[in-house]
Protein backbone atom coordinates (compact mmCIF):
# COMPACT_ATOMS: atom_id res chain seq x y z
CA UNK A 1 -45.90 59.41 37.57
CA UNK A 2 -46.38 56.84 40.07
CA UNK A 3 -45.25 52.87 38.36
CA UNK A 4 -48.88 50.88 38.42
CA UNK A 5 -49.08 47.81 40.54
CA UNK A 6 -48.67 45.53 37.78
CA UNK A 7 -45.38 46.42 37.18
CA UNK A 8 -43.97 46.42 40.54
CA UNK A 9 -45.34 43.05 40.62
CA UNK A 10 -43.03 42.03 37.10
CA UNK A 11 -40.19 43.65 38.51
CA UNK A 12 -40.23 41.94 41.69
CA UNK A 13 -40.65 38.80 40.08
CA UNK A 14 -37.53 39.59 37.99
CA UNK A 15 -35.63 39.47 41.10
CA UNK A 16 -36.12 36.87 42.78
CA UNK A 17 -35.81 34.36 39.56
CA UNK A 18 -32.95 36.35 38.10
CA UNK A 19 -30.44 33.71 39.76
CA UNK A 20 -32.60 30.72 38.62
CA UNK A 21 -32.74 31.88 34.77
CA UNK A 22 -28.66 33.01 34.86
CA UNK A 23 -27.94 29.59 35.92
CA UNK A 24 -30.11 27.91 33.33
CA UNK A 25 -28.27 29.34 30.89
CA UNK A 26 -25.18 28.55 32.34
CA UNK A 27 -26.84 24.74 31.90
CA UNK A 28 -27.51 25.69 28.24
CA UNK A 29 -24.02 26.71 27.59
CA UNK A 30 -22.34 23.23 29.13
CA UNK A 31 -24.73 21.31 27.32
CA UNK A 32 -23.48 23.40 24.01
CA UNK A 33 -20.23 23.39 24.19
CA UNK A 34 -18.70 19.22 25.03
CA UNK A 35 -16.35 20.14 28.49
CA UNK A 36 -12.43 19.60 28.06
CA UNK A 37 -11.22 17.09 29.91
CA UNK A 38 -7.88 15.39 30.75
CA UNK A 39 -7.68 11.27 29.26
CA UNK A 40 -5.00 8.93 30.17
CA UNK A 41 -3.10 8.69 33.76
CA UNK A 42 -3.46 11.89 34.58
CA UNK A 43 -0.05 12.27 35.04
CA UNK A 44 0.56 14.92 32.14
CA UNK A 45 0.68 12.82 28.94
CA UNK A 46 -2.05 10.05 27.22
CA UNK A 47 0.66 7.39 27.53
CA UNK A 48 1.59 7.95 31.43
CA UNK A 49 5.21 9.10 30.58
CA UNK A 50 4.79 12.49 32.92
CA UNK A 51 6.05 14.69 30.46
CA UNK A 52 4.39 15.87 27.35
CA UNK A 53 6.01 15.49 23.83
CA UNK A 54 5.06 15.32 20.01
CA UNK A 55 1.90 17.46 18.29
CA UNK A 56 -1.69 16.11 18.80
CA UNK A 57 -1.82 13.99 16.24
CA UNK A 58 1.58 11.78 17.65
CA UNK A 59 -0.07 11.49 21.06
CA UNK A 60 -3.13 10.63 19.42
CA UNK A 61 -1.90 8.21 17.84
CA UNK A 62 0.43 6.66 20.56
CA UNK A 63 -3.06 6.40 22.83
CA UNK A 64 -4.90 4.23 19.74
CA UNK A 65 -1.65 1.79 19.78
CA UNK A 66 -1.58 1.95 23.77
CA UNK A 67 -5.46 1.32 23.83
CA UNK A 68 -5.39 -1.68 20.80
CA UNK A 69 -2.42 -3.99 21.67
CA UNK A 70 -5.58 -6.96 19.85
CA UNK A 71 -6.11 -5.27 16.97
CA UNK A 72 -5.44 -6.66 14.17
CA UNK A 73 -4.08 -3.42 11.37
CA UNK A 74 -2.75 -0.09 12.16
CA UNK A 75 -1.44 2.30 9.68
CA UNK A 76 0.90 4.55 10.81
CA UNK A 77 2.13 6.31 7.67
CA UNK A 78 3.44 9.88 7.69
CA UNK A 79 4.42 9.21 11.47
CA UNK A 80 7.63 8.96 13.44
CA UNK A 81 8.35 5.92 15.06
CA UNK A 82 9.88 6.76 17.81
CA UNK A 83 11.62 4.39 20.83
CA UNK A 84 8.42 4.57 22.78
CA UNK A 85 5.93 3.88 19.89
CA UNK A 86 7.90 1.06 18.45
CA UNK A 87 8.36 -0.34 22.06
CA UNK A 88 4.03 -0.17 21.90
CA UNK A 89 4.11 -1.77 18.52
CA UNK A 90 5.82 -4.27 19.59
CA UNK A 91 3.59 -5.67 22.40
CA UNK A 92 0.38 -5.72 19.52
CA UNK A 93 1.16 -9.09 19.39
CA UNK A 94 -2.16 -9.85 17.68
CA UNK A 95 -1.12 -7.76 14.58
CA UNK A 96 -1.33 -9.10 11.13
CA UNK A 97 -0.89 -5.59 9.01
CA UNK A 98 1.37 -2.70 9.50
CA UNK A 99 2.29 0.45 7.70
CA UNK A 100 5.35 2.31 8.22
CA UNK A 101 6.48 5.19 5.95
CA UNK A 102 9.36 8.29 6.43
CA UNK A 103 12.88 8.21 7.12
CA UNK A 104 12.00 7.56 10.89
CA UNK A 105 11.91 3.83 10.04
CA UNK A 106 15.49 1.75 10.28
CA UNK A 107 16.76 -0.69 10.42
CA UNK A 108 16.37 -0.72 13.81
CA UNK A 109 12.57 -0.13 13.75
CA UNK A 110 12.68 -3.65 11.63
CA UNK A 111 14.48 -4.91 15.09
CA UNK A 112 12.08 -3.91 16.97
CA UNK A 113 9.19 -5.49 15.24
CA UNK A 114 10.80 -9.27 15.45
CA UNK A 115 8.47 -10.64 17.93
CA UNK A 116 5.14 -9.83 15.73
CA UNK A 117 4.21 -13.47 14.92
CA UNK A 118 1.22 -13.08 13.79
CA UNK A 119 2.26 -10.08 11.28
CA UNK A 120 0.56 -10.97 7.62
CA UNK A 121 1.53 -7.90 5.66
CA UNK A 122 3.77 -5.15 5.92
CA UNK A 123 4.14 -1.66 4.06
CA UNK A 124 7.84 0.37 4.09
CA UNK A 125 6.77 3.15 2.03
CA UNK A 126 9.66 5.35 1.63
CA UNK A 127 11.74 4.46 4.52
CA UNK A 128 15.70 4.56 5.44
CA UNK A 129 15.31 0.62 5.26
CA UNK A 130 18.52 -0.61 4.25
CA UNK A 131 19.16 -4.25 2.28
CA UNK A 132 20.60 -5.69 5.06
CA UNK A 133 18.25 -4.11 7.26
CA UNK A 134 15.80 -6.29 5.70
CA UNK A 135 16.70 -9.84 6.97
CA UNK A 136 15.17 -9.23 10.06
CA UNK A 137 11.75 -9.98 8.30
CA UNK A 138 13.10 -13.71 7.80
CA UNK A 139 11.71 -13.84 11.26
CA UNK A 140 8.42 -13.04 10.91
CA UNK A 141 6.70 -16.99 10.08
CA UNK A 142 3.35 -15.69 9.11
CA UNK A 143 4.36 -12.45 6.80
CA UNK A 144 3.27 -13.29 3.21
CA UNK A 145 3.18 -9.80 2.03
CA UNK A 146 6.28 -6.86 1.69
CA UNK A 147 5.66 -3.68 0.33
CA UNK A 148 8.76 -1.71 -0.06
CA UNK A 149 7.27 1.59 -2.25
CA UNK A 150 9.92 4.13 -2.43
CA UNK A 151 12.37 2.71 -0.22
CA UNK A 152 16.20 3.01 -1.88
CA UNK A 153 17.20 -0.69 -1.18
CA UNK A 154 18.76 -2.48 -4.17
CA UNK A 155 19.87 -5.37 -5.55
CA UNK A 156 21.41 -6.83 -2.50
CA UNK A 157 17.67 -6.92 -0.69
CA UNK A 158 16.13 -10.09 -2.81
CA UNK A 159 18.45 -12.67 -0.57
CA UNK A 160 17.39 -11.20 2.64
CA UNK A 161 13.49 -10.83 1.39
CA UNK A 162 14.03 -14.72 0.26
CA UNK A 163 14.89 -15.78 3.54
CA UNK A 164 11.54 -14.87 4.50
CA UNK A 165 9.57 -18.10 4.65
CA UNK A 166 5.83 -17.68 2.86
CA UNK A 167 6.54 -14.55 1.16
CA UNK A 168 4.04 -14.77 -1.66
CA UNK A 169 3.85 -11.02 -2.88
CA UNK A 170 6.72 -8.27 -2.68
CA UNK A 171 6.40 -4.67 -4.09
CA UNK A 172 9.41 -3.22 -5.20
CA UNK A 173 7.94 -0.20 -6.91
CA UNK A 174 9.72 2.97 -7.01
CA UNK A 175 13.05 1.33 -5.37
CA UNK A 176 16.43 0.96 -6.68
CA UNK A 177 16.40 -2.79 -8.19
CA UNK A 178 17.83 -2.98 -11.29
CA UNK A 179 18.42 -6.86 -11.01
CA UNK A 180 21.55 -6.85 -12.91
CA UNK A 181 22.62 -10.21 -11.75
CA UNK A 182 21.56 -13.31 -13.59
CA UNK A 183 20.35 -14.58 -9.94
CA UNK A 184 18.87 -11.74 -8.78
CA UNK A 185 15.08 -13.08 -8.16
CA UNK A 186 15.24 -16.54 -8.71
CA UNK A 187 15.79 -17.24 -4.84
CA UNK A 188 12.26 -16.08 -4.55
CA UNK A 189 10.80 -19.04 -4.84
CA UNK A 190 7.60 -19.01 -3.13
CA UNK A 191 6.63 -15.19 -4.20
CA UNK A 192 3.14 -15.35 -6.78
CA UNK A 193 3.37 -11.48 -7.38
CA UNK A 194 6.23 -9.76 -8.48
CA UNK A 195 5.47 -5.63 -8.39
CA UNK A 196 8.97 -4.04 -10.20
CA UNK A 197 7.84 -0.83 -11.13
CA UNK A 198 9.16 2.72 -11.75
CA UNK A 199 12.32 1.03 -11.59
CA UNK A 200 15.53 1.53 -13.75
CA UNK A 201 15.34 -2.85 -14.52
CA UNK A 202 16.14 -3.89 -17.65
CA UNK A 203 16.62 -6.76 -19.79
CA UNK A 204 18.97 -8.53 -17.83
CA UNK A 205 16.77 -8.36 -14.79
CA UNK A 206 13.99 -10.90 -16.98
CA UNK A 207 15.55 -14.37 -17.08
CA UNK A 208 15.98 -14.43 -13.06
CA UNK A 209 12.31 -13.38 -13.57
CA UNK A 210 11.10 -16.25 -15.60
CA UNK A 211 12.91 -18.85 -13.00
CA UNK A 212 10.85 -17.93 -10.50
CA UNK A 213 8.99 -21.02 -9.83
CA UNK A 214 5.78 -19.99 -8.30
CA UNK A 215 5.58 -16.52 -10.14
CA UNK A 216 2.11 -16.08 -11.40
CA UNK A 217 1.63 -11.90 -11.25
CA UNK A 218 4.33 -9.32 -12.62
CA UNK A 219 4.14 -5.98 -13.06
CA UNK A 220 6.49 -4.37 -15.41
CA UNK A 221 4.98 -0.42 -15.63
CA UNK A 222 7.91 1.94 -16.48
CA UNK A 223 10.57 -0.29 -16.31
CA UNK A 224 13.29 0.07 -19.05
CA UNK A 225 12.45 -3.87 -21.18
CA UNK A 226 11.93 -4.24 -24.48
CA UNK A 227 10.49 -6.47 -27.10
CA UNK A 228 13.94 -8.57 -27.09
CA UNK A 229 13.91 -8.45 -23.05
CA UNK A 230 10.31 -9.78 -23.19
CA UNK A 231 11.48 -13.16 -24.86
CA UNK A 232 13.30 -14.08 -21.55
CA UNK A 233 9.39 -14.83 -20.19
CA UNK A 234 8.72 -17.02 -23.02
CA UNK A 235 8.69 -20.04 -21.02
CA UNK A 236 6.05 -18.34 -18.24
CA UNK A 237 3.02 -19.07 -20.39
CA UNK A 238 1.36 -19.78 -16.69
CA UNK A 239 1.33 -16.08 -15.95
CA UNK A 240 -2.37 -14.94 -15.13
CA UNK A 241 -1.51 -11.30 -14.69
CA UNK A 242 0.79 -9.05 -16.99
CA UNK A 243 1.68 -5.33 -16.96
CA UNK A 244 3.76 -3.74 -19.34
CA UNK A 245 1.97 -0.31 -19.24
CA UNK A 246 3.71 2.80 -20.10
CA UNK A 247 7.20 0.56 -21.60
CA UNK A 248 7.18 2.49 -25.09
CA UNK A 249 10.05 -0.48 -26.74
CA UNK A 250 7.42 -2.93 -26.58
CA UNK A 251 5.60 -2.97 -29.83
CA UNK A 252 3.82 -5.70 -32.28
CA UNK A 253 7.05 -7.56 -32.29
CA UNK A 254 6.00 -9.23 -28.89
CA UNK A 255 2.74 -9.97 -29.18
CA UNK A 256 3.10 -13.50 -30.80
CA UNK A 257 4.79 -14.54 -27.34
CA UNK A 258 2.35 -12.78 -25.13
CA UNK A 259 -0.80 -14.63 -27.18
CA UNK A 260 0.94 -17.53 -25.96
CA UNK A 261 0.46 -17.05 -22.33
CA UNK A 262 -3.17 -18.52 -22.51
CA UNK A 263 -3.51 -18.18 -18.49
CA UNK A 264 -3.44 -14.07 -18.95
CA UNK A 265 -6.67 -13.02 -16.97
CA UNK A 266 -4.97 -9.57 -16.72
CA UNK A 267 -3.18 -7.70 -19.56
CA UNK A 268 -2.28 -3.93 -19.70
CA UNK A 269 -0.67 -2.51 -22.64
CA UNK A 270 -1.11 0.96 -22.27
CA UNK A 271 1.39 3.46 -23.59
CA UNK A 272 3.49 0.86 -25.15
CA UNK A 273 3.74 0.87 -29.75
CA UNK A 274 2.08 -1.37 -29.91
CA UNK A 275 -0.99 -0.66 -32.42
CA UNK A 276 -4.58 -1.59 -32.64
CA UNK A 277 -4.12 -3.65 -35.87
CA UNK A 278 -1.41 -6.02 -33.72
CA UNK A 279 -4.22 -6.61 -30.57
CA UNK A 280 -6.07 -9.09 -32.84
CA UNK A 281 -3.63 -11.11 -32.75
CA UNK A 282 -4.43 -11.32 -28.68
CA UNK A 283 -7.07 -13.81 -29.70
CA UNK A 284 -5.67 -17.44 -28.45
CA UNK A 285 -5.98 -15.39 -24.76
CA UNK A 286 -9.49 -16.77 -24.38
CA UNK A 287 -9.00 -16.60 -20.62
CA UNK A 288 -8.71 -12.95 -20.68
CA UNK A 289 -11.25 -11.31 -18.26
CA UNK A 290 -9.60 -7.27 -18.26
CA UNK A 291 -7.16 -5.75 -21.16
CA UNK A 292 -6.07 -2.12 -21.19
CA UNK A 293 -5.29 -0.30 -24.24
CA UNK A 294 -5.54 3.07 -23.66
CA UNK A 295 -3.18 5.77 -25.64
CA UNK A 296 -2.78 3.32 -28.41
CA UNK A 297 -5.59 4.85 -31.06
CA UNK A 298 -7.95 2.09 -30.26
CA UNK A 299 -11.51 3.11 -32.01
CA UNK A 300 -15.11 2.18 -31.22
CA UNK A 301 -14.87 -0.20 -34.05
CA UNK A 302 -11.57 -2.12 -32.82
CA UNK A 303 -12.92 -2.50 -29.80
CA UNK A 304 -15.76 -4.18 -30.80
CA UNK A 305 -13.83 -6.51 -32.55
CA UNK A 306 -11.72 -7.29 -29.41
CA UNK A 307 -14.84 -7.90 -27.32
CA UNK A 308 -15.72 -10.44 -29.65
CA UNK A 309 -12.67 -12.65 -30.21
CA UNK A 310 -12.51 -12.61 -26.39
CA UNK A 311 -15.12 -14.11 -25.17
CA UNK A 312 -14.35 -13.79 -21.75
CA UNK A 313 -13.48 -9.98 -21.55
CA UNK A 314 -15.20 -8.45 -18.70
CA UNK A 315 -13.04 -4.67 -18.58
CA UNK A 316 -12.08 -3.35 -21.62
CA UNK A 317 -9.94 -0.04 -21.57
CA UNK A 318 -8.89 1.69 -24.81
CA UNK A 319 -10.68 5.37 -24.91
C-alpha cells in the first residue's frame, strides 16, 4: 500500500522542525528548573577563603554577616562561632543586637566583640561564658540589655555585669545565681529589670534585691523564696512589675505587703497557695492593668469580683 501524499508531506515536515521543537523544550526545561550557579569569589567558598568548610547552613550564614556589616540585628543562635565568623562580627560595626547561643561562645568570643559600639542588646543563651569572662561587656558604652539564659555563670558575674555602664535589664534565667551574699545585686545600680528565674536563689538573695536603686521589674518564677523572704522587698513599693509564679511557699501570708506596692501594673501569682479568698485583699493595687491567677481555684464568680475592685485591670488570667 503506497503512503498518500498527505502524509509524506507530515512526515517531511517532522523533519525538518524536529531540531527546532527538541530545543524548545530544552528552553522549557531551563525556564523550569532555576540553573545552579556558583556566588561569592569564585574561588571555592562564599567568603573567598579558597577552601570549603562547615554545612550549608554555616556558609550561609557567614555570606549574610559578610554581605550586612550595616545591619543593625543578627541572630546567630544554634551556630558556631568560629575565628572567621567572629572576626566578620566584629567589623558589623553598625550592630545594636546580637544573639549567641552553644558552647562555641567564650570567653574569647566576648573578646572579640569589644569594638561593637553601637551594640544595644545582647543574648548568651547557653554558652561556656564564664564570670570573669563577662567583664569584657564593661566595654560596650551603648549595651543596655544582657541576656544570659542558661549560661552556668554564678555569683561572681553581678560585679563584672555592674561594670557595664547603662545596663538597664539583665536576664539571669536558668543560670547558677543563688546570690548568697548580702551584696550580691546591689552594685547594679542602674538595672530597671531584674529576670532571676529557674534559679536555685533564695531568701538571702532578696535584701541585695530591694537595694537596688533603680529596680522597677523582677521576676521571681521558680525561684526557692518564701512568704518570710518576700518581706525583704517591703520597702520596693515602687515596683511596677512582679512575678512570683510557680513559688508554692508564697501564700496569703504575703499579700498584705504586696497590696502595698500600689505601682504593680504587672502581678503573676500563678501556682503559688495562695487562695482566691486572699486576692481581694489585692484591692489598694488600683494601678493594676494584668494579674495572673491561674491554678489557684479561681471561679467565674471571683473573678468578677476582682475585675471590679480593680478598676484598671485590662488581662485577667485565672481559668
Amino acid at each position: 500500500m503506497r503512503p498518500s501524499r498527505r502524509n509524506v508531506l507530515l512526515f517531511a515536515a517532522a523533519i525538518v522542525c524536529l531540531p527546532w521543537l527538541l530545543a524548545g523544550c530544552d528552553r522549557q526545561t531551563d525556564q523550569g528548573t532555576p540553573p545552579t550557579t556558583a556566588t561569592g569569589s569564585g574561588t571555592g567558598t562564599e567568603t573567598g577563603t579558597g577552601t570549603e568548610t562547615g554545612t550549608a547552613n554555616d556558609r550561609s550564614s557567614t555570606a549574610a554577616i559578610s554581605a550586612g556589616t550595616a545591619r543593625a540585628e543578627l541572630d546567630l543562635s544554634d551556630q558556631a562561632i568560629t575565628p572567621q565568623r567572629l572576626a566578620e562580627i566584629a567589623q558589623m560595626k553598625s550592630l545594636r543586637k546580637l544573639r549567641l547561643s552553644g558552647p562555641s561562645v567564650t570567653d574569647e568570643t566576648l573578646k572579640g566583640l569589644v569594638g561593637l559600639k553601637n551594640l544595644g542588646a545582647i543574648v548568651l543563651q547557653e554558652t561556656a561564658v564564664t564570670d570573669a569572662g563577662l567583664a569584657s561587656l564593661a566595654a560596650l558604652p551603648n549595651l543596655k540589655e544582657v541576656n544570659l539564659m542558661g549560661t552556668p555563670v554564678g555569683d561572681g558575674a553581678v560585679q563584672n555585669l555592674a561594670a557595664i555602664p547603662k545596663l538597664e535589664k539583665l536576664v539571669l534565667r536558668g543560670t547558677a545565681i543563688r546570690g548568697e551574699s548580702a551584696e550580691s545585686f546591689t552594685s547594679l545600680s542602674s538595672v530597671k529589670e531584674l529576670d532571676v528565674s529557674e534559679t536555685a536563689l533564695g531568701n538571702a538573695a532578696i535584701p541585695s534585691i530591694a537595694a537596688m536603686p533603680a529596680l522597677k521589674k523582677l521576676n521571681l518564677w521558680l525561684t526557692r523564696i518564701d512568704d518570710v523572704g518576700l518581706k525583704g522587698l517591703a520597702a520596693r513599693t515602687d515596683l511596677t512589675s512582679l512575678n512570683l509564679d510557680n513559688i508554692p511557699a508564697i501564700t496569703d501570708a504575703s499579700l498584705p505587703l504586696i497590696a502595698t506596692m500600689k505601682e504593680l501594673t504587672f502581678l503573676h501569682l500563678g501556682k503559688t497557695s495562695v487562695t482566691p479568698t486572699g486576692l481581694m485583699g489585692l484591692a489598694p493595687l488600683t494601678k493594676l492593668q494584668t494579674l495572673i491567677v491561674t491554678n489557684l481555684g479561681v471561679d467565674a464568680a471571683t473573678a468578677q469580683q476582682l475585675r471590679e475592685a480593680l478598676p484598671n485591670l485590662t488581662r485577667l488570667d485565672w481559668e
